[in-house]
N, C-alpha and C. Protein backbone atom coordinates (compact mmCIF):
# COMPACT_ATOMS: atom_id res chain seq x y z
N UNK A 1 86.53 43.20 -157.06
CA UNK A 1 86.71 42.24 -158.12
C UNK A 1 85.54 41.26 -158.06
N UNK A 2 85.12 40.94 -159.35
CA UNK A 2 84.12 39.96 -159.15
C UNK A 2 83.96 38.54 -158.69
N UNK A 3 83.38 37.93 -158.54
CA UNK A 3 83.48 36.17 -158.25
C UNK A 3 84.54 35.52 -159.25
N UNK A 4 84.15 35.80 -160.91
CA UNK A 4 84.66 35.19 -161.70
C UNK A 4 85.93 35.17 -161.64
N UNK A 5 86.13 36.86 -161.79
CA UNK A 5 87.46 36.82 -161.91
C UNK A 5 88.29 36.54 -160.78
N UNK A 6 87.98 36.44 -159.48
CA UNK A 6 88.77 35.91 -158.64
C UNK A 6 89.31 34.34 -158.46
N UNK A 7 88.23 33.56 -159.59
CA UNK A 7 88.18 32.33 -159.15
C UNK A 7 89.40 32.36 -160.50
N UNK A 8 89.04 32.94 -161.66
CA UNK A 8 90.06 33.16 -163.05
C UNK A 8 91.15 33.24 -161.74
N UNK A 9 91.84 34.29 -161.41
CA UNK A 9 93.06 34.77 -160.69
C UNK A 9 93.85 33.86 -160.32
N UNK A 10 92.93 33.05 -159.25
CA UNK A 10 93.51 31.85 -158.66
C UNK A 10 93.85 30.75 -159.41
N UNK A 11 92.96 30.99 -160.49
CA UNK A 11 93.61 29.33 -160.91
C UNK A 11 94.88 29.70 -161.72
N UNK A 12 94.88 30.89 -162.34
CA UNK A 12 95.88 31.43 -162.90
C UNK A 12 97.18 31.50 -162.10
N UNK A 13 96.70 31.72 -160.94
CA UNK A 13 98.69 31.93 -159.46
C UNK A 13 98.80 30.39 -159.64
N UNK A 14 97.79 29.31 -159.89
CA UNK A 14 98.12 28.13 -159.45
C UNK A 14 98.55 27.57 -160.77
N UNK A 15 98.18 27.58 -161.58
CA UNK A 15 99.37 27.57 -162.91
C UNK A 15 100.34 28.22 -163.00
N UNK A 16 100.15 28.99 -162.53
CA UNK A 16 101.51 29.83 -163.07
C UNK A 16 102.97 28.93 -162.20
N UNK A 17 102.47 28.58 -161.13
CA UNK A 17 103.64 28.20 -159.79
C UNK A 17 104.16 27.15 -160.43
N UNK A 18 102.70 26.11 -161.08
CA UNK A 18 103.66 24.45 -161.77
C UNK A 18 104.33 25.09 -163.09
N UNK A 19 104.32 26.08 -163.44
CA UNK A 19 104.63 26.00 -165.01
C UNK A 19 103.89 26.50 -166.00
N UNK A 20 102.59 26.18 -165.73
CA UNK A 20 101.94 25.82 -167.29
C UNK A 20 101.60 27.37 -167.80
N UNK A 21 101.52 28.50 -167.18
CA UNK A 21 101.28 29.79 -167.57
C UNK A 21 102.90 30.74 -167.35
N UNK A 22 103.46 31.46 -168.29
CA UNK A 22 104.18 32.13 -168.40
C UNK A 22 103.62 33.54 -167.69
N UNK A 23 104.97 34.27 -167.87
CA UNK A 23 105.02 35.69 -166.96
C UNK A 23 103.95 36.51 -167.73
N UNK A 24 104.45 36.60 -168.70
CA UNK A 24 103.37 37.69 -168.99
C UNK A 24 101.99 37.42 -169.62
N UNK A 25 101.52 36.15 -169.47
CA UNK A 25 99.95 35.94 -169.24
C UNK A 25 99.51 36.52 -167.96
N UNK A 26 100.65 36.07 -167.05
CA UNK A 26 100.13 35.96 -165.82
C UNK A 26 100.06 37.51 -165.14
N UNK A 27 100.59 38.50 -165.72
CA UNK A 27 100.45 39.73 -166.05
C UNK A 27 99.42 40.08 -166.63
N UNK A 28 98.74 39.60 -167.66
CA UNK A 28 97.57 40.10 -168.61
C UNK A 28 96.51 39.05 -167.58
N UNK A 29 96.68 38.38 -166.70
CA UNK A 29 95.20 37.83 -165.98
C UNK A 29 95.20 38.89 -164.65
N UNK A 30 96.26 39.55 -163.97
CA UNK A 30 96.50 40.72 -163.14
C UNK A 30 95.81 41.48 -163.55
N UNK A 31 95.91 42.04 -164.35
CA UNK A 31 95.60 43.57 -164.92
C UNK A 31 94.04 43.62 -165.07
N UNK A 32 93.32 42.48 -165.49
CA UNK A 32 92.36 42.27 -165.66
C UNK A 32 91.38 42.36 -163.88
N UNK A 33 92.39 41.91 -163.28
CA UNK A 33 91.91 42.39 -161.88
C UNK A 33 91.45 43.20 -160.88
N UNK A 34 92.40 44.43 -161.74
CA UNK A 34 92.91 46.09 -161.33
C UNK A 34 91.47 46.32 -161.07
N UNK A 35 91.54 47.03 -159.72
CA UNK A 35 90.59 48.23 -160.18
C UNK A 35 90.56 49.50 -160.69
N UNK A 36 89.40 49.90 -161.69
CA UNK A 36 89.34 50.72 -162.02
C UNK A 36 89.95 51.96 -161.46
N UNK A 37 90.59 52.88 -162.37
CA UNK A 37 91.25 54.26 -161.47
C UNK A 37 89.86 55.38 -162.14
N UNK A 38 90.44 55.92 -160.71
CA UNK A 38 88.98 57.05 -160.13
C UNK A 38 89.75 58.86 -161.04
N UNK A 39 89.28 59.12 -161.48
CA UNK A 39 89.79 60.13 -161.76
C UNK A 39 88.98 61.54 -160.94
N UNK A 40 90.27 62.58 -160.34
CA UNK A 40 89.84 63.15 -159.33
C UNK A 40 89.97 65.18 -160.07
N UNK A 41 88.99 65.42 -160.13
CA UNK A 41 89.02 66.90 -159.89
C UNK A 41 89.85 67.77 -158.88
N UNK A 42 90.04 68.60 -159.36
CA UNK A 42 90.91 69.96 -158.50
C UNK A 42 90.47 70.10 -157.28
N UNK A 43 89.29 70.20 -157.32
CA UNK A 43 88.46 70.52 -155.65
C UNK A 43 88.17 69.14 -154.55
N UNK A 44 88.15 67.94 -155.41
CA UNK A 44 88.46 66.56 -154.90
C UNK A 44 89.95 66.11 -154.78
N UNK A 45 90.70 66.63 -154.92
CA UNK A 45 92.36 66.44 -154.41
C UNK A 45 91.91 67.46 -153.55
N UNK A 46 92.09 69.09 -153.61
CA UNK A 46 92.06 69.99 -152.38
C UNK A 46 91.42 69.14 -151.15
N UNK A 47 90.24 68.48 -151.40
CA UNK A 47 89.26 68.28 -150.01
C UNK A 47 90.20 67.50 -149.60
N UNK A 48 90.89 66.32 -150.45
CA UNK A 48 91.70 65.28 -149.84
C UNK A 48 92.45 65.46 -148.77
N UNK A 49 93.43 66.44 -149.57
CA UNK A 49 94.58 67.47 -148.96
C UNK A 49 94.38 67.82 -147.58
N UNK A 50 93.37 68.79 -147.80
CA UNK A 50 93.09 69.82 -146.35
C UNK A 50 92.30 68.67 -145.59
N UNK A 51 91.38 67.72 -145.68
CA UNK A 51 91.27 66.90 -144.83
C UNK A 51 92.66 66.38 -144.10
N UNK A 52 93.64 66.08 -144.53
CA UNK A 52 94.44 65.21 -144.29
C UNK A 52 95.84 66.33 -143.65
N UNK A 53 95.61 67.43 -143.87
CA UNK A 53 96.31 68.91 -142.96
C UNK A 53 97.70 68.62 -144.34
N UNK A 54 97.68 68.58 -144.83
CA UNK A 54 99.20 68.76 -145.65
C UNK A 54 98.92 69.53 -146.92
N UNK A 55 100.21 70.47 -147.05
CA UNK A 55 100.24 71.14 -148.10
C UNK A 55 100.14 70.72 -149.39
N UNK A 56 100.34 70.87 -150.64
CA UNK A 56 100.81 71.22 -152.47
C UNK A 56 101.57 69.71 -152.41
N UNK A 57 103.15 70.53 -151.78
CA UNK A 57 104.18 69.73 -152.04
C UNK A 57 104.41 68.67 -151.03
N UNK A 58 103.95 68.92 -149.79
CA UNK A 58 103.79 67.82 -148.85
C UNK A 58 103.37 66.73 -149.51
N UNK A 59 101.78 66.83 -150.12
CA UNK A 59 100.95 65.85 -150.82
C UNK A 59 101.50 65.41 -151.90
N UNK A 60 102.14 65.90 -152.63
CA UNK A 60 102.77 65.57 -153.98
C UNK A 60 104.18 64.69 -153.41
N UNK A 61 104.55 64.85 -152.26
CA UNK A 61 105.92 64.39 -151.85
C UNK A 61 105.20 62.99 -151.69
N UNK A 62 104.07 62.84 -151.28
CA UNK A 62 103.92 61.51 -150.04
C UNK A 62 103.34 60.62 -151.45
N UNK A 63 102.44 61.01 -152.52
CA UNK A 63 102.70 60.22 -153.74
C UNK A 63 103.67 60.25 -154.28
N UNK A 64 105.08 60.39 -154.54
CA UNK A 64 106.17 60.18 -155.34
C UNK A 64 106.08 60.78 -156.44
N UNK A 65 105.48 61.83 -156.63
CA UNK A 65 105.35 62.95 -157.77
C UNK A 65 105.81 63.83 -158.04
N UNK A 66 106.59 64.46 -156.70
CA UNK A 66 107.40 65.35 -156.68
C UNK A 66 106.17 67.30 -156.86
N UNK A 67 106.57 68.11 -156.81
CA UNK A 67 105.73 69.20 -157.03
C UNK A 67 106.70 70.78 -157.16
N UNK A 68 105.94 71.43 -158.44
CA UNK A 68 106.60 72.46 -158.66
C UNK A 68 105.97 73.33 -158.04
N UNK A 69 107.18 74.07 -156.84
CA UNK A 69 106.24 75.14 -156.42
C UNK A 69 105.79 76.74 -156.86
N UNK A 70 104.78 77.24 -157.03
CA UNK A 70 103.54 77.95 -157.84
C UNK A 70 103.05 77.09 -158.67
N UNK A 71 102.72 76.09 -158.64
CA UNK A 71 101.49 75.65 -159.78
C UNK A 71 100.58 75.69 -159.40
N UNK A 72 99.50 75.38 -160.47
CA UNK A 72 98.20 76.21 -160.07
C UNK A 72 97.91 74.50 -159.75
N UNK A 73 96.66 75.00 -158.73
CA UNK A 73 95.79 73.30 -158.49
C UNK A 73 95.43 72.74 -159.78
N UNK A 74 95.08 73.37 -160.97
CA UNK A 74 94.65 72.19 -161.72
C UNK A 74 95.87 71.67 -162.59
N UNK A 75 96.89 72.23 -162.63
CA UNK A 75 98.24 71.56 -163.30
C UNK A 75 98.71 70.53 -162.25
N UNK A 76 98.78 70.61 -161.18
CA UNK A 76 98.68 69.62 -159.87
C UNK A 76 97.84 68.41 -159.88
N UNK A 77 96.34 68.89 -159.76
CA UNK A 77 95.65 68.11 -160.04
C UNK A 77 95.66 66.82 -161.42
N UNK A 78 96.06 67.35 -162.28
CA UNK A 78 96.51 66.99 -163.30
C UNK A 78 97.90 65.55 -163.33
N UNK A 79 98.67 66.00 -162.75
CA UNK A 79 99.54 65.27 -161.93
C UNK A 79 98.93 63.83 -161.12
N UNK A 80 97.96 64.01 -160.46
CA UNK A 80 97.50 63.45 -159.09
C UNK A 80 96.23 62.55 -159.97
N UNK A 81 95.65 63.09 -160.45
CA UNK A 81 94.40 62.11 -160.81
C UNK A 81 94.27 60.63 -160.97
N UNK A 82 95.72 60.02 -161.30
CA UNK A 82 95.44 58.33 -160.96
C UNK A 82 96.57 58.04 -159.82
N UNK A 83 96.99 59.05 -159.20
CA UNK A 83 98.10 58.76 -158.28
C UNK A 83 97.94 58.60 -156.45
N UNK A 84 96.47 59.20 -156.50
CA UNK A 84 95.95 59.15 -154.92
C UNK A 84 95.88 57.92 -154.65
N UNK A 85 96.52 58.06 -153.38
CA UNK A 85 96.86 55.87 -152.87
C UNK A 85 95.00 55.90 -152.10
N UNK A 86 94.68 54.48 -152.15
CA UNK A 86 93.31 54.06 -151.64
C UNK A 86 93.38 54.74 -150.36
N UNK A 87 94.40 54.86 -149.68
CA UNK A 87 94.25 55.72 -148.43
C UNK A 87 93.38 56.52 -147.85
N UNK A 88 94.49 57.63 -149.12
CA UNK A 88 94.08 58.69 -149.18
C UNK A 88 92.68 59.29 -149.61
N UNK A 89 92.51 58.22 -150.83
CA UNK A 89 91.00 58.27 -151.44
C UNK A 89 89.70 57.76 -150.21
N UNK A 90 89.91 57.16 -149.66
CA UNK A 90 89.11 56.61 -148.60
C UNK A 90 88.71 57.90 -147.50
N UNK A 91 89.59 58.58 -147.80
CA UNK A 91 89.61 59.87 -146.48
C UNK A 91 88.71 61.15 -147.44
N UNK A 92 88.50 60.82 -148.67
CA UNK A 92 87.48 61.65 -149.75
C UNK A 92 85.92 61.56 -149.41
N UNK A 93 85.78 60.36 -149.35
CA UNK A 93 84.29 59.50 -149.17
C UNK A 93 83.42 59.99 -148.45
C-alpha cells in the first residue's frame, strides 16, 4: 500500500471510532487498500501444490473451495485463481 493511502486509512479508522465516518465509507476507504489479486495459471497453482506436497482436493480443501474429483487442472485452476492465501503464493516466488 502506498504512503498516501495509508495515511488516508488511518485517518479514516480514526473517524470512523468518534463517529464522523459511517460503515460503509469506511468499507469503500478498505477496499481501496486491497491488494491487487494475482491471477494464477494452471501450471502456477500445480507448482504451488507440488511444492507444498498436497494433492487436487487436499489444496482445494485448505482454501475453502471444496473440489470435484476428476477435474481437469484448468477447471480447478479456474476455481483457485483469486483464492491462493499470501501463504501459499509466497511459496510460488
Amino acid at each position: 500500500m502506498s504512503e498516501i493511502l495509508d495515511i488516508a486509512n488511518d485517518m479514516a479508522k480514526d473517524l470512523f471510532k468518534v463517529g464522523a465516518l459511517d460503515a460503509i465509507t469506511m468499507r469503500q476507504v478498505e477496499s481501496l487498500c486491497l491488494q491487487k489479486k494475482r491471477l494464477f495459471q494452471a501450471e502456477d497453482i500445480r507448482k504451488i501444490r507440488t511444492k507444498n506436497h498436497v494433492s487436487q482436493a487436499v489444496f482445494a480443501a485448505m482454501l475453502g473451495i471444496g473440489c470435484r474429483f476428476r477435474q481437469t487442472s484448468n477447471t480447478i485452476s479456474a476455481q483457485l485463481r483469486t483464492a491462493i492465501p499470501e501463504k501459499l503464493e509466497q511459496s510460488f516466488r
